[in-house]
C-alpha atoms as a PDB file:
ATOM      1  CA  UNK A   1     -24.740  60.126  39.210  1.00  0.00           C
ATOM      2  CA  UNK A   2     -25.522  56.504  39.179  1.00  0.00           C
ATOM      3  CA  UNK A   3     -22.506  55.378  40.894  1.00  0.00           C
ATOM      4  CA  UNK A   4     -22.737  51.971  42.997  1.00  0.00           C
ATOM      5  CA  UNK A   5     -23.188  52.258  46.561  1.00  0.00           C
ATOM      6  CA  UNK A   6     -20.058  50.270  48.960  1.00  0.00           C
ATOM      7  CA  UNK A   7     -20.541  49.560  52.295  1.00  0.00           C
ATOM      8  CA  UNK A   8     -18.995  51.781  54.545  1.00  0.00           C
ATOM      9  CA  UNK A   9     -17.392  51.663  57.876  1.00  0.00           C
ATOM     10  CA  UNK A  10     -19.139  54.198  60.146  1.00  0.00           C
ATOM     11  CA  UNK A  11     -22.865  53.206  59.593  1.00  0.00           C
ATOM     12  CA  UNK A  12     -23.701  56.198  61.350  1.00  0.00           C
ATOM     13  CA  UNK A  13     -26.426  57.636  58.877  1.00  0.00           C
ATOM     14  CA  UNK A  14     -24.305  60.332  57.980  1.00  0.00           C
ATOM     15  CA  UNK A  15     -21.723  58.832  55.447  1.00  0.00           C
ATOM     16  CA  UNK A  16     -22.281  57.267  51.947  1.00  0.00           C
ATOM     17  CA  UNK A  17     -19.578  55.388  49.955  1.00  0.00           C
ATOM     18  CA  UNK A  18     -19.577  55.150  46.394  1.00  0.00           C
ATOM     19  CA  UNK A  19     -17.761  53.141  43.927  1.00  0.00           C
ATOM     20  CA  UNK A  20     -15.781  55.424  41.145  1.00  0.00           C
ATOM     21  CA  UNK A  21     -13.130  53.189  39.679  1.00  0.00           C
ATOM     22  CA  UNK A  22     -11.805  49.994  40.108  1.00  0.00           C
ATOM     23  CA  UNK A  23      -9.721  51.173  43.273  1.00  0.00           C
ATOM     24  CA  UNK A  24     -11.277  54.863  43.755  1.00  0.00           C
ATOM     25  CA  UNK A  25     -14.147  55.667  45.989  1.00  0.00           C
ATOM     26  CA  UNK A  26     -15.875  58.632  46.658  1.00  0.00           C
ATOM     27  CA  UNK A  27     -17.215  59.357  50.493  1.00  0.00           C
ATOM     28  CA  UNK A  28     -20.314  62.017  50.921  1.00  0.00           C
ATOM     29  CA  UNK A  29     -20.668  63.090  54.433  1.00  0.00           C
ATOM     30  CA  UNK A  30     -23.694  64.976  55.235  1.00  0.00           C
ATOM     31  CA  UNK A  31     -23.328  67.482  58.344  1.00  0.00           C
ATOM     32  CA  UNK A  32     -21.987  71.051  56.286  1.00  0.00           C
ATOM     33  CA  UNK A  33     -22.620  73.994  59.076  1.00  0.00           C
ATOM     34  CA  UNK A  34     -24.119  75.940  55.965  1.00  0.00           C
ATOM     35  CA  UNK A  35     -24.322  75.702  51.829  1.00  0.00           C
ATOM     36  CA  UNK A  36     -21.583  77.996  50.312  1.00  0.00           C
ATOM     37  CA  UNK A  37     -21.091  79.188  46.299  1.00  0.00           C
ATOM     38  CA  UNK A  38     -18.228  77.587  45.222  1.00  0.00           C
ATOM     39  CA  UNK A  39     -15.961  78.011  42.059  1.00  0.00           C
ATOM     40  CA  UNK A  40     -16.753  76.398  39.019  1.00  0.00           C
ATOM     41  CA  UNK A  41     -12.732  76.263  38.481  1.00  0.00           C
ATOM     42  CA  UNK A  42     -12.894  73.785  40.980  1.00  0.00           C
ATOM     43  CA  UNK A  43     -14.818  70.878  39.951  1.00  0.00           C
ATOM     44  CA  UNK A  44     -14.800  67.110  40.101  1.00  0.00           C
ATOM     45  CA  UNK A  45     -15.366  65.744  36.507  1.00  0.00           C
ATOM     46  CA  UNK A  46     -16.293  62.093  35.202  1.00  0.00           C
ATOM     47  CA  UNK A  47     -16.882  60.673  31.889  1.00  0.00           C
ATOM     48  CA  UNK A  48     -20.208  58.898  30.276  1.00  0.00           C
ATOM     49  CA  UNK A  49     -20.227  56.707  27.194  1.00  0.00           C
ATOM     50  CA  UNK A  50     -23.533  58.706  26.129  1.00  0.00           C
ATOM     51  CA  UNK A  51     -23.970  62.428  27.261  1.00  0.00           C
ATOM     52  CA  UNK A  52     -27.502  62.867  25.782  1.00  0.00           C
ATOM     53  CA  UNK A  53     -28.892  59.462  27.771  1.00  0.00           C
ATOM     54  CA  UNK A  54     -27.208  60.708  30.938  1.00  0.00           C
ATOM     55  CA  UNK A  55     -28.984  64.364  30.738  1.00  0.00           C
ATOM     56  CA  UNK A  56     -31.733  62.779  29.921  1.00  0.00           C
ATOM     57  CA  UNK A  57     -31.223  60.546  33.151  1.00  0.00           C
ATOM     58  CA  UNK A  58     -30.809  64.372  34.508  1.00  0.00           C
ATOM     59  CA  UNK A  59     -33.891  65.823  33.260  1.00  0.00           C
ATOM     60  CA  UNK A  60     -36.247  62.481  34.474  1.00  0.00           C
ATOM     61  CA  UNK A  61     -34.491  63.437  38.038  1.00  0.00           C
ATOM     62  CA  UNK A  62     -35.333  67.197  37.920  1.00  0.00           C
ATOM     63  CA  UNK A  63     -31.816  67.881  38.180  1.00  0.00           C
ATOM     64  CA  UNK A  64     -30.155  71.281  36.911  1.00  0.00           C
ATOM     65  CA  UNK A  65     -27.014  71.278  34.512  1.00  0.00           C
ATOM     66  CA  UNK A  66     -25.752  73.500  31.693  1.00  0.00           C
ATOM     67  CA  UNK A  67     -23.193  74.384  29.676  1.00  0.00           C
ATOM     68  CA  UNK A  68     -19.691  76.153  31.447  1.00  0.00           C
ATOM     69  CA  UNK A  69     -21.463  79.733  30.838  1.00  0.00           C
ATOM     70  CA  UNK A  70     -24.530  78.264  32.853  1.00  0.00           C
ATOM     71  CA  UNK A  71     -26.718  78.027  29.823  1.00  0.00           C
ATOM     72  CA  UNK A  72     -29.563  75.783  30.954  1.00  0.00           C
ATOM     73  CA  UNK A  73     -29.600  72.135  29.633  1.00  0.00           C
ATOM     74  CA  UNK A  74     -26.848  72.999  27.210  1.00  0.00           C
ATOM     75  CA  UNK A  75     -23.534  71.267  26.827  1.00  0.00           C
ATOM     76  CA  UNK A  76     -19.907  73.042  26.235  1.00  0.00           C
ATOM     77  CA  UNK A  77     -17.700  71.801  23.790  1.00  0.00           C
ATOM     78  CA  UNK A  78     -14.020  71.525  23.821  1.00  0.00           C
ATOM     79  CA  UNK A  79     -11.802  72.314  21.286  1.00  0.00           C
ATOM     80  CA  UNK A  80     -11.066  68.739  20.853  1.00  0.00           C
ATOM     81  CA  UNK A  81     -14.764  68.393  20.409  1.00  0.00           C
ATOM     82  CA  UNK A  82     -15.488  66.518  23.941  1.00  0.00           C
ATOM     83  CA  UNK A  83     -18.872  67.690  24.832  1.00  0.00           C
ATOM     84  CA  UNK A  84     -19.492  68.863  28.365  1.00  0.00           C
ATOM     85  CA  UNK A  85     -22.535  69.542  31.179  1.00  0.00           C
ATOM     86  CA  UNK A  86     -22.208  70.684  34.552  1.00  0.00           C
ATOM     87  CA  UNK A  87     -24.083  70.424  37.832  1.00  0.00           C
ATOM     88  CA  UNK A  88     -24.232  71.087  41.246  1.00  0.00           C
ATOM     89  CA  UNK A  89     -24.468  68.883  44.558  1.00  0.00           C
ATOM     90  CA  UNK A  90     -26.357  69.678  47.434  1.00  0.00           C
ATOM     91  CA  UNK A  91     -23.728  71.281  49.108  1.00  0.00           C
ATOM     92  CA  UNK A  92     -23.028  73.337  45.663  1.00  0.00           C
ATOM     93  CA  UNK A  93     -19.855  72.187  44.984  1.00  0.00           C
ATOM     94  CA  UNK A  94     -19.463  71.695  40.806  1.00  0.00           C
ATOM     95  CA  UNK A  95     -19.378  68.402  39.113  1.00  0.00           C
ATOM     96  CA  UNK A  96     -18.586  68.330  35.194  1.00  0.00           C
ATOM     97  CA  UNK A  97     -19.756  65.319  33.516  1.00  0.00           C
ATOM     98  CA  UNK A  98     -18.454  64.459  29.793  1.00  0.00           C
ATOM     99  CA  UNK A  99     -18.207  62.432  27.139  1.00  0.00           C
ATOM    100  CA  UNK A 100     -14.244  61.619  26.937  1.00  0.00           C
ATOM    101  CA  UNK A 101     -13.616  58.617  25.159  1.00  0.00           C
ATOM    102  CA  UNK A 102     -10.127  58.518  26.749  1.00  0.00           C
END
């Protein structure tokens, strides 16, 4: 996702902090007992200035994405013509990535 990395507190090896916002962090903790399906309902979303050079930053990685009907390397648009792509972590759990201008 290309998100900075913050120093974190526990320097255990298990925890990574990123940076999201100017006061918003997000904390990946590995340790799951097991990988579960989860609902694509349920997603955390962020927005890129360019969609096309972030899949692109995507496809370079080997990552997966598609549209919302799971069409491979596709995007969805919105009505308001917002184009989205979505993904999955390691742990499965759905992360849309757009191109809201705000």
């Amino acid at each position: 996702m290309q998100l900075p990395e913050i120093p974190e507190p526990f320097k255990d090896g298990r925890h990574v902090w990123f940076r999201t916002g100017p006061h918003s962090q997000l904390h990946i903790i590995q340790g799951a007992a097991k990988v579960e399906e989860h609902d694509k309902n349920t997603h955390l979303a962020f927005s890129v200035k360019d969609l096309k050079v972030f899949t692109q930053h995507l496809d370079a990685a080997n990552v997966r994405y598609g549209g919302w009907k799971g069409e491979e390397k596709q995007t969805t648009p919105r009505p308001d013509g917002v184009k989205q792509v979505y993904l999955q972590d390691p742990d499965n759990f759905w992360i849309e990535v757009n191109n809201d201008p705000f």
